[in-house]
N, C-alpha and C. Protein backbone atom coordinates (compact mmCIF):
# COMPACT_ATOMS: atom_id res chain seq x y z
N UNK A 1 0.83 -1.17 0.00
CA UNK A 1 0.00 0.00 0.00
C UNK A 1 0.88 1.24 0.00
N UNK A 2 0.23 2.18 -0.89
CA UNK A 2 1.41 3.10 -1.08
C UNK A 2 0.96 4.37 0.03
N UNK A 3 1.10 5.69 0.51
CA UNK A 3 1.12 6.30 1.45
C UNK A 3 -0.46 7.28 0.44
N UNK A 4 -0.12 6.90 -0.78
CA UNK A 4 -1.16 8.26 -1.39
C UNK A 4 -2.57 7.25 -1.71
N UNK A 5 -2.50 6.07 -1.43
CA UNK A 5 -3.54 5.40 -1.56
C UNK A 5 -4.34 5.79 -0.51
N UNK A 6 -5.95 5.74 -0.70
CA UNK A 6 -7.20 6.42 0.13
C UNK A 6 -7.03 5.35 1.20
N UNK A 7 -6.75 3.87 0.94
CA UNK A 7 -7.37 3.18 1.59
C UNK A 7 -6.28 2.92 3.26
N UNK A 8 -5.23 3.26 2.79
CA UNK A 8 -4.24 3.05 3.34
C UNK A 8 -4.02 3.92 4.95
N UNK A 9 -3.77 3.37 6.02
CA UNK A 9 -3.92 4.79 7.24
C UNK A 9 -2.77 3.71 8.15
N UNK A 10 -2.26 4.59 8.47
CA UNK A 10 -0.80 3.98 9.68
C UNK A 10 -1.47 2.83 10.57
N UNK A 11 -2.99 3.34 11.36
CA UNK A 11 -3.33 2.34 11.78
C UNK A 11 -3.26 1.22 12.03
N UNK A 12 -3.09 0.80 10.56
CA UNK A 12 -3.51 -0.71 9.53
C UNK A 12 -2.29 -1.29 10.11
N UNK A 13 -1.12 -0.45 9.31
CA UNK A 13 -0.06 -0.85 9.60
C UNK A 13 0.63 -1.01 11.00
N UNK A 14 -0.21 -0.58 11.74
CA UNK A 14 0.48 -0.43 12.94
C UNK A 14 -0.01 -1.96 13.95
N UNK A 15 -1.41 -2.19 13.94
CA UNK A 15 -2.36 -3.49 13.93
C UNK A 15 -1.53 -4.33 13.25
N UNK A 16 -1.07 -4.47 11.78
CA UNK A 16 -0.80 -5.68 12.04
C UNK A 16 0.63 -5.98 12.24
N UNK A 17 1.46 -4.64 12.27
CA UNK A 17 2.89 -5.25 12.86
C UNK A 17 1.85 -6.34 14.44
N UNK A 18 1.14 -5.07 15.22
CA UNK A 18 1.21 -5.73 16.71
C UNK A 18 0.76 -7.09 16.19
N UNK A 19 -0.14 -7.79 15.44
CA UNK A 19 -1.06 -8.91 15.03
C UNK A 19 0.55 -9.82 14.79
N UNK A 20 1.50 -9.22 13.98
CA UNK A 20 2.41 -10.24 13.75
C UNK A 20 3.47 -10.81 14.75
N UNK A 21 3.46 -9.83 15.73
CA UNK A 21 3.90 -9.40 17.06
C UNK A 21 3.77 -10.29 18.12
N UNK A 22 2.32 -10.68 17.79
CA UNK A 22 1.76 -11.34 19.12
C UNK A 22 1.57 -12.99 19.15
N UNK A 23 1.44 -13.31 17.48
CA UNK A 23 1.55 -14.31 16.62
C UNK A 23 3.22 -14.60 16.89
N UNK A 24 3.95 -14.18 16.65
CA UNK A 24 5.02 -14.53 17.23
C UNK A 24 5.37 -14.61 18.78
N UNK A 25 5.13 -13.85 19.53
CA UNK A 25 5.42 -13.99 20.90
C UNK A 25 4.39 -15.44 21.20
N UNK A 26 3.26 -15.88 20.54
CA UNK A 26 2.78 -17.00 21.23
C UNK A 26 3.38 -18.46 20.46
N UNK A 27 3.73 -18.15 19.76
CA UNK A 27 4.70 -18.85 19.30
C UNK A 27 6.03 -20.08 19.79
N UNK A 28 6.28 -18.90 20.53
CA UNK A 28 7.56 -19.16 21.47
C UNK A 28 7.29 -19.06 22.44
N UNK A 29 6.19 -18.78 22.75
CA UNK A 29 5.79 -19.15 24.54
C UNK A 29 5.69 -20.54 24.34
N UNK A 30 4.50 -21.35 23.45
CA UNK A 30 4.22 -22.82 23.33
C UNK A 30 5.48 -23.16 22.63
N UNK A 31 6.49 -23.27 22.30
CA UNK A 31 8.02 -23.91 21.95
C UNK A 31 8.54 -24.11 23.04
N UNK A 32 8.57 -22.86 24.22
CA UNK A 32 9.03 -23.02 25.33
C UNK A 32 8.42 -24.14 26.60
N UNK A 33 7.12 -24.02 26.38
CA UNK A 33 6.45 -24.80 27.17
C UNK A 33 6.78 -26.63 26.87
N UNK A 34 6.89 -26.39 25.65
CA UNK A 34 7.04 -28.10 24.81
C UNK A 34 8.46 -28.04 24.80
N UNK A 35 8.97 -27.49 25.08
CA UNK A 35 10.64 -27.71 25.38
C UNK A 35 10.63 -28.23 26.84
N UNK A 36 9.83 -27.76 27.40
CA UNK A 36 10.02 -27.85 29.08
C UNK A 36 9.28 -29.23 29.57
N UNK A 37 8.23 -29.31 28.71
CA UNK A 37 7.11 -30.43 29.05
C UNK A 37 8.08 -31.63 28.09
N UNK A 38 9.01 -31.54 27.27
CA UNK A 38 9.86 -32.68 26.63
C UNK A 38 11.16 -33.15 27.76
N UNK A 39 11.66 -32.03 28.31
CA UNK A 39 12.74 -31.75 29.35
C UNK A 39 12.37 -33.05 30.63
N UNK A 40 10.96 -32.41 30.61
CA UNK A 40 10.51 -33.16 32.27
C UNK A 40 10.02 -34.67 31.96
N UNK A 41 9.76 -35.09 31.06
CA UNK A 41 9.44 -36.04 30.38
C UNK A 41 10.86 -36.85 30.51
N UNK A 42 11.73 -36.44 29.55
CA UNK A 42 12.99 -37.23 29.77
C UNK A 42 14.08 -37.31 31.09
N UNK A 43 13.89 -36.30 32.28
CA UNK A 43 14.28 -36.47 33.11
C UNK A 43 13.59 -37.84 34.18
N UNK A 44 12.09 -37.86 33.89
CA UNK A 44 11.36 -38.89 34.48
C UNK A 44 11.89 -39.99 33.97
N UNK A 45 12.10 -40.11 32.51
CA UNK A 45 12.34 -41.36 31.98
C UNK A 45 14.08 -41.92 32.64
N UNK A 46 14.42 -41.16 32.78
CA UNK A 46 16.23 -41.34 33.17
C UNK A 46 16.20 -42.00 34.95
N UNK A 47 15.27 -41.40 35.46
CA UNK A 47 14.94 -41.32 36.84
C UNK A 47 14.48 -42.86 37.31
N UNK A 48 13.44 -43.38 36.27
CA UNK A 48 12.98 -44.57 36.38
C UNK A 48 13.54 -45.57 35.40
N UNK A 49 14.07 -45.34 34.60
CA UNK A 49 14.72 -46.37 33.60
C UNK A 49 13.73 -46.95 33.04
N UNK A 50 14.20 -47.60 32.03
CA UNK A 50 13.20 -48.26 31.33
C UNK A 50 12.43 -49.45 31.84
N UNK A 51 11.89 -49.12 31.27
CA UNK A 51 10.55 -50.31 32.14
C UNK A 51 9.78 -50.93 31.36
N UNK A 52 9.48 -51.37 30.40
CA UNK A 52 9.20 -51.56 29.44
C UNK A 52 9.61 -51.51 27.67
N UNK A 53 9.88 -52.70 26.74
CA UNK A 53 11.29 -52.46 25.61
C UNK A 53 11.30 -53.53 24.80
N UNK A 54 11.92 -53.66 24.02
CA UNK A 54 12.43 -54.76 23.21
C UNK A 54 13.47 -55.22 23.72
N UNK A 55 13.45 -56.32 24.40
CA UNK A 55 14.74 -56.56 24.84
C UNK A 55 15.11 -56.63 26.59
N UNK A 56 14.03 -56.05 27.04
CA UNK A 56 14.19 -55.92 28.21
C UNK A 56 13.54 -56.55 29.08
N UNK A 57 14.31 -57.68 29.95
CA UNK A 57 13.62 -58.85 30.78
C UNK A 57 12.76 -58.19 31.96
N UNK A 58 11.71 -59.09 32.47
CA UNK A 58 11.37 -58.93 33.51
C UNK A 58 12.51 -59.39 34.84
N UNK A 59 12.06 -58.29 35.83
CA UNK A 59 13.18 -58.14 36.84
C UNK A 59 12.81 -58.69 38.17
């Protein structure tokens, strides 16, 4: 949109930087969360060992 176009007002532009803004910040909130919820996941698994496998006898 060019600046001499009618339709055009900073507004617009200003909405959807924030729209792209916020779309990104939630983004990386849920990356972070699934980083953390993968984290705690494999610390449990290390904690208890395997327990179930190919290969792995009853104890």
């Amino acid at each position: 949109m060019a600046i001499g176009d009618a339709s055009w007002t900073p507004s617009i532009e200003r909405d959807k930087k924030r729209r792209r803004k916020s779309v990104k910040t939630e983004e990386k909130k849920k990356e972070e969360k699934e980083k953390k919820i993968r984290k705690i996941q494999e610390e449990k698994i290390i904690a208890e060992g395997e327990t179930y496998g190919a290969g792995i006898a009853p104890v």
